[in-house]
N, C-alpha and C. Protein backbone atom coordinates (compact mmCIF):
# COMPACT_ATOMS: atom_id res chain seq x y z
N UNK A 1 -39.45 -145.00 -61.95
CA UNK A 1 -38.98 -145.26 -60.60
C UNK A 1 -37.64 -144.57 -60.41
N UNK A 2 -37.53 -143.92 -59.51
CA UNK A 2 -36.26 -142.97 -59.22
C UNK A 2 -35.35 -143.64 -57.62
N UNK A 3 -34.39 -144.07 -57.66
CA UNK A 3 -33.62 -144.94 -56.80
C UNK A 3 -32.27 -144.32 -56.79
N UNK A 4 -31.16 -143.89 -55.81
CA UNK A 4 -30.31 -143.35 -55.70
C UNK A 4 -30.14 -142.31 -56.22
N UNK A 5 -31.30 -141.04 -57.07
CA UNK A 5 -31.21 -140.00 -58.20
C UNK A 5 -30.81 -140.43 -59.32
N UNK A 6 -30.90 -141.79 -59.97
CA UNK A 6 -31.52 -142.14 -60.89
C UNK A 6 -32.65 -142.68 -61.36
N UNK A 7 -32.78 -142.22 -62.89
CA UNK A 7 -34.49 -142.74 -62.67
C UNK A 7 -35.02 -143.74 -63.88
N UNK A 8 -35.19 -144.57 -63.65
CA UNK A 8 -35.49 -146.09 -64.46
C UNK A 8 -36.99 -145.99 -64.87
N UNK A 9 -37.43 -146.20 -66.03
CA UNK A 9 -38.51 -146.31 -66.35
C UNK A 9 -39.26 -147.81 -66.55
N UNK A 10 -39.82 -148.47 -65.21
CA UNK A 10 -40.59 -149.51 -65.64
C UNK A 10 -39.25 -150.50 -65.70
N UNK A 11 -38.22 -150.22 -65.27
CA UNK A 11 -37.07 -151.56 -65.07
C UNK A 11 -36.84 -151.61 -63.68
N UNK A 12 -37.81 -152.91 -62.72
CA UNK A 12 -37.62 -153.16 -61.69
C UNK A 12 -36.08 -154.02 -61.83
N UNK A 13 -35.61 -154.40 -62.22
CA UNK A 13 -33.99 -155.10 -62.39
C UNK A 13 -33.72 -154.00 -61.94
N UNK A 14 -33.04 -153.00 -63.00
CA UNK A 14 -32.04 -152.23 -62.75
C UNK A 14 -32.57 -151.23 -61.67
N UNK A 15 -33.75 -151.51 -60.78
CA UNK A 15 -33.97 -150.64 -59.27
C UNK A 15 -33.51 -151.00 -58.38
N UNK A 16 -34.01 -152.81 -58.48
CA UNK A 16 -33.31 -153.71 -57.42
C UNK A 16 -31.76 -153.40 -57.18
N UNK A 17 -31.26 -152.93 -58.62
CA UNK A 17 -29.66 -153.18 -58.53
C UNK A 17 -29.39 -151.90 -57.87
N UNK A 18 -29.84 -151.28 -58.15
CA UNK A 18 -29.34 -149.55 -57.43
C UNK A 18 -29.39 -150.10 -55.86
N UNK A 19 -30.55 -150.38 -55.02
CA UNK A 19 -30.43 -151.02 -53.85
C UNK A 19 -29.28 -151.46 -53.52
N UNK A 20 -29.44 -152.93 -54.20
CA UNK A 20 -28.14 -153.44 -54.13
C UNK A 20 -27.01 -152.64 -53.71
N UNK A 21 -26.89 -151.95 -54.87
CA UNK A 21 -25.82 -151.29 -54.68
C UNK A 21 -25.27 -149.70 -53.87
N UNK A 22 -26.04 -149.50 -53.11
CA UNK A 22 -26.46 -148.81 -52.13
C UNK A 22 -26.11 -149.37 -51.27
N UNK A 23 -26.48 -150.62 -50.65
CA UNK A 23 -26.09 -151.31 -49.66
C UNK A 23 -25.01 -152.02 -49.78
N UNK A 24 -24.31 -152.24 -50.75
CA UNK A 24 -22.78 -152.22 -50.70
C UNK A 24 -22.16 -151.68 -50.37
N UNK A 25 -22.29 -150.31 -50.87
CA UNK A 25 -21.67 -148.88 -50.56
C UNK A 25 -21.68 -148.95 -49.02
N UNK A 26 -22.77 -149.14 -48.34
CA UNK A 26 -22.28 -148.91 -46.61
C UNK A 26 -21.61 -149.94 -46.23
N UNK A 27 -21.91 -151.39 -46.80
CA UNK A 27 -20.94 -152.36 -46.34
C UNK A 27 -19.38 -152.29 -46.24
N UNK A 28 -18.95 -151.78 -47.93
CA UNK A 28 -17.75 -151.26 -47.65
C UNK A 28 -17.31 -150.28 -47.11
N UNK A 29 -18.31 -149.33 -46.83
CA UNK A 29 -17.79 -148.20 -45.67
C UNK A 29 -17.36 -148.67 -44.07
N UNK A 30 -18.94 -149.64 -43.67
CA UNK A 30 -18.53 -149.73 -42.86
C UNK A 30 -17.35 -150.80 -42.35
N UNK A 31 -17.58 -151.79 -43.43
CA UNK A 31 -16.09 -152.82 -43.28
C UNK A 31 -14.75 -152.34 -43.15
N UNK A 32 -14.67 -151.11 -44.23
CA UNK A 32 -13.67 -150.72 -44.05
C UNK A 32 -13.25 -150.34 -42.90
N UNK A 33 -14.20 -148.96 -42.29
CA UNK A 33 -14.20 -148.65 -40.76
C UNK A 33 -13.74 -149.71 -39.70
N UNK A 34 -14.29 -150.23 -39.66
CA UNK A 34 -14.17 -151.00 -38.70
C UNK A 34 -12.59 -151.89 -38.70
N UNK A 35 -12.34 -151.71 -39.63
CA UNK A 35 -10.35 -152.31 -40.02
C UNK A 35 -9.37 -151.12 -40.15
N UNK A 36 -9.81 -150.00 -39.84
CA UNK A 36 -9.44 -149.00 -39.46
C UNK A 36 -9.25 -149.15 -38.30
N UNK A 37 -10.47 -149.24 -37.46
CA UNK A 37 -10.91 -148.88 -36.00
C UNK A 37 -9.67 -150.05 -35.34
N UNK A 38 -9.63 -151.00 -36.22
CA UNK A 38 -8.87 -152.21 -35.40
C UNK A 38 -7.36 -152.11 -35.19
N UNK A 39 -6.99 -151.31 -36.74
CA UNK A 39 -5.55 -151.01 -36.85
C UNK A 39 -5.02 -150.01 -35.58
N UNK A 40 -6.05 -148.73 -35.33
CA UNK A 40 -5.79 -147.91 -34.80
C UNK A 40 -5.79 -148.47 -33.37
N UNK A 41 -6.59 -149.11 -32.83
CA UNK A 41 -6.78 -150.11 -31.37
C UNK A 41 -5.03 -150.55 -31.06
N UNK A 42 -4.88 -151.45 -32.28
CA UNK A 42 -3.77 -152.36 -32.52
C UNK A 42 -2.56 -151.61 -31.81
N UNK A 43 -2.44 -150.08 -32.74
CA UNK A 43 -1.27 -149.60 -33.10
C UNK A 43 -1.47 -148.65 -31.28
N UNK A 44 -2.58 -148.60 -30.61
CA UNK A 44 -2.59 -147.71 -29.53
C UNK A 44 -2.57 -148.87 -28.85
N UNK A 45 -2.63 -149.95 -28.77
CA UNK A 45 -2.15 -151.03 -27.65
C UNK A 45 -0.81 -151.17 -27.60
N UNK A 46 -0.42 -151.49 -28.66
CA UNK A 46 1.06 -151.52 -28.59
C UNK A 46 2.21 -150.62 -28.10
N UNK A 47 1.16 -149.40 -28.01
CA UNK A 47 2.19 -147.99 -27.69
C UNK A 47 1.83 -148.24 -26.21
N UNK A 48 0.26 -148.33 -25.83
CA UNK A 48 0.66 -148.65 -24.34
C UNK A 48 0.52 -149.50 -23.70
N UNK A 49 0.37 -150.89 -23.79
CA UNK A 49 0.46 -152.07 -23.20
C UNK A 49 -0.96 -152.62 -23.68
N UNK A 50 -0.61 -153.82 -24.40
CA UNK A 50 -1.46 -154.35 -24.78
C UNK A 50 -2.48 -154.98 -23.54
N UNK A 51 -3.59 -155.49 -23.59
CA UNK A 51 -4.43 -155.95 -22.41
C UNK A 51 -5.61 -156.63 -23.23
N UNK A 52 -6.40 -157.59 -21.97
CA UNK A 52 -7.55 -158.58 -23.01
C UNK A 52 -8.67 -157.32 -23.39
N UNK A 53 -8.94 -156.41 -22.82
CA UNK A 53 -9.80 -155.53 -23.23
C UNK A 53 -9.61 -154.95 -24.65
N UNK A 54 -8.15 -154.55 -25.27
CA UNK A 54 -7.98 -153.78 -25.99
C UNK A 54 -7.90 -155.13 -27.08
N UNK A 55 -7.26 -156.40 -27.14
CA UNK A 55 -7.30 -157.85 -28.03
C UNK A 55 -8.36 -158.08 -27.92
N UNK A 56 -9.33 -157.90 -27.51
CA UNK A 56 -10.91 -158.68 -27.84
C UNK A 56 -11.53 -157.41 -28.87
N UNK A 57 -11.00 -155.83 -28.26
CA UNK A 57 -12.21 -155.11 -29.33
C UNK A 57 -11.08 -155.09 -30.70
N UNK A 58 -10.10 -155.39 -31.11
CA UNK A 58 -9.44 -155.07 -31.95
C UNK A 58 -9.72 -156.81 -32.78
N UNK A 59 -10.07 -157.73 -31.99
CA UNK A 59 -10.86 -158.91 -32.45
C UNK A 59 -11.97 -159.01 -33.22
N UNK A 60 -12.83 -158.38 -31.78
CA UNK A 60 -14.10 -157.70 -32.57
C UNK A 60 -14.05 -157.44 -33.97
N UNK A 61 -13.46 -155.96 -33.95
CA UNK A 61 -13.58 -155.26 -35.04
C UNK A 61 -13.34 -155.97 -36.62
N UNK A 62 -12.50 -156.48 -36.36
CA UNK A 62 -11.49 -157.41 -37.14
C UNK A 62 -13.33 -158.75 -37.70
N UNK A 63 -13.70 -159.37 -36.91
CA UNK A 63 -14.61 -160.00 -37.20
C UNK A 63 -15.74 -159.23 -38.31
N UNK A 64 -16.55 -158.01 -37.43
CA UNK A 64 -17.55 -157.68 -37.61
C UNK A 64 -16.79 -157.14 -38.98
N UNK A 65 -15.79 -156.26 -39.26
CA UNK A 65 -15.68 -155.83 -40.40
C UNK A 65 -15.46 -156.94 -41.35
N UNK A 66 -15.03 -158.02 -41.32
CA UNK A 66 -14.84 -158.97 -42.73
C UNK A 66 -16.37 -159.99 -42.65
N UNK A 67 -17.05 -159.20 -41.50
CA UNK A 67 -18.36 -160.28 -41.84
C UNK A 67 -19.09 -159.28 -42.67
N UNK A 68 -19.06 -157.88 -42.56
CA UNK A 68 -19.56 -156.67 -43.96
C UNK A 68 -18.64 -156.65 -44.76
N UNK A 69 -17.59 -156.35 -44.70
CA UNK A 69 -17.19 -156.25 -46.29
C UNK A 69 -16.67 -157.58 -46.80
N UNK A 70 -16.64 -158.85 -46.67
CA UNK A 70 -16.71 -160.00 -47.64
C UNK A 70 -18.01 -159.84 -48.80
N UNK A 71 -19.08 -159.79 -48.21
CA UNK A 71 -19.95 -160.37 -48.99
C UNK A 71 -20.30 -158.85 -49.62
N UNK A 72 -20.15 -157.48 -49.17
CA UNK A 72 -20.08 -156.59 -50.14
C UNK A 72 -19.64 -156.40 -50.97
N UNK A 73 -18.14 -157.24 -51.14
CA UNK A 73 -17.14 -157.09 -52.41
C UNK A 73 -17.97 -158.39 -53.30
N UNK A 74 -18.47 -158.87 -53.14
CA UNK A 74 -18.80 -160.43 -53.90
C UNK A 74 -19.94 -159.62 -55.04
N UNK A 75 -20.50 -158.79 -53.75
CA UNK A 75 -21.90 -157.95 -54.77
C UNK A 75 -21.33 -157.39 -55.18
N UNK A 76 -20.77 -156.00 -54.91
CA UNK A 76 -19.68 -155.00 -56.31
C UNK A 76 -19.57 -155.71 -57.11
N UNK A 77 -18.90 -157.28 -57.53
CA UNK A 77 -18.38 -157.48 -57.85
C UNK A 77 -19.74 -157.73 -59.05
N UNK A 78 -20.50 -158.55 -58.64
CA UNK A 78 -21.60 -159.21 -59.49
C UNK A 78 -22.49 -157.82 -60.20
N UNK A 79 -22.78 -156.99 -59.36
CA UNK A 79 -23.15 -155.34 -59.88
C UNK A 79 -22.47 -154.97 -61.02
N UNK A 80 -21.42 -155.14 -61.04
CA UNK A 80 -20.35 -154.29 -62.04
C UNK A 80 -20.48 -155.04 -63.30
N UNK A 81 -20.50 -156.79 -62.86
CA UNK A 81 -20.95 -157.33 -63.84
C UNK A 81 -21.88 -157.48 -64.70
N UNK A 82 -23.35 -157.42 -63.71
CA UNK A 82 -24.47 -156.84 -64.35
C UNK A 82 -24.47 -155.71 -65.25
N UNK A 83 -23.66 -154.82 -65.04
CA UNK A 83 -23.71 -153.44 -65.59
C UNK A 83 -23.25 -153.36 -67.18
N UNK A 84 -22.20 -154.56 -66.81
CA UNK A 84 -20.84 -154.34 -68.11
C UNK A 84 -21.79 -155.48 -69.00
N UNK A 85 -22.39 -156.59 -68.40
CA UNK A 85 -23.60 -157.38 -69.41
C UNK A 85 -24.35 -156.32 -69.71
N UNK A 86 -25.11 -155.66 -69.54
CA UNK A 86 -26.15 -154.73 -69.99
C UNK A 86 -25.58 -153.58 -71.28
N UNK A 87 -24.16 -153.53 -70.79
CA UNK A 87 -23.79 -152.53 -71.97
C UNK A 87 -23.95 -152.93 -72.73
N UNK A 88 -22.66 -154.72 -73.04
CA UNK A 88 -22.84 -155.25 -74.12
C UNK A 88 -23.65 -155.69 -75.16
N UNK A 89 -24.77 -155.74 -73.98
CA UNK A 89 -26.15 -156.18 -74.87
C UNK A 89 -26.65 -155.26 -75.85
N UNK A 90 -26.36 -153.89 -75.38
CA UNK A 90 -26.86 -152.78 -75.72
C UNK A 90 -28.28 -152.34 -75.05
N UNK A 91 -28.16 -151.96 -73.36
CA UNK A 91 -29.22 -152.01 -73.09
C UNK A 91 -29.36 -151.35 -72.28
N UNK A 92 -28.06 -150.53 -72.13
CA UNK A 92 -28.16 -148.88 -70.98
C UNK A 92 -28.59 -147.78 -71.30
């Protein structure tokens, strides 16, 4: 089975995890983005007058990004762990 251009033989685990971890990867992209997008809102309201239009999408953003990247860092986190168990075992 070949998953992200690696290729696993007959280990549905370590396919699932490539997924996984694939879809982390955009979570923290896009979480990040989006706390970008908010800073930059932030920092261009302030230069020209803040207003409820420009505090609700810099709200927004602020939401939608820590509702993707919370639970993406939780997986990195458990991924990495998986990974560093598997070494130890001797099983990469």
């Amino acid at each position: 089975m070949t998953v992200s251009g690696r290729q696993y033989n007959n280990d549905p685990v370590r396919a699932q995890r490539e997924k996984v971890r694939t879809w982390v990867s955009y979570g923290i992209r896009s979480g990040t983005a989006l706390f970008g997008i908010a800073t930059t809102l932030l920092i261009m309201g302030l230069l020209v007058g803040l207003n409820g239009v420009i505090t609700g999408l810099v709200l927004a953003c602020i939401i939608l990004g820590s509702i993707a990247l919370a639970p993406a860092m939780v997986f990195h986190y458990g991924v990495k762990a998986a990974d560093r168990e598997d070494r130890a075992a001797g099983r990469s």
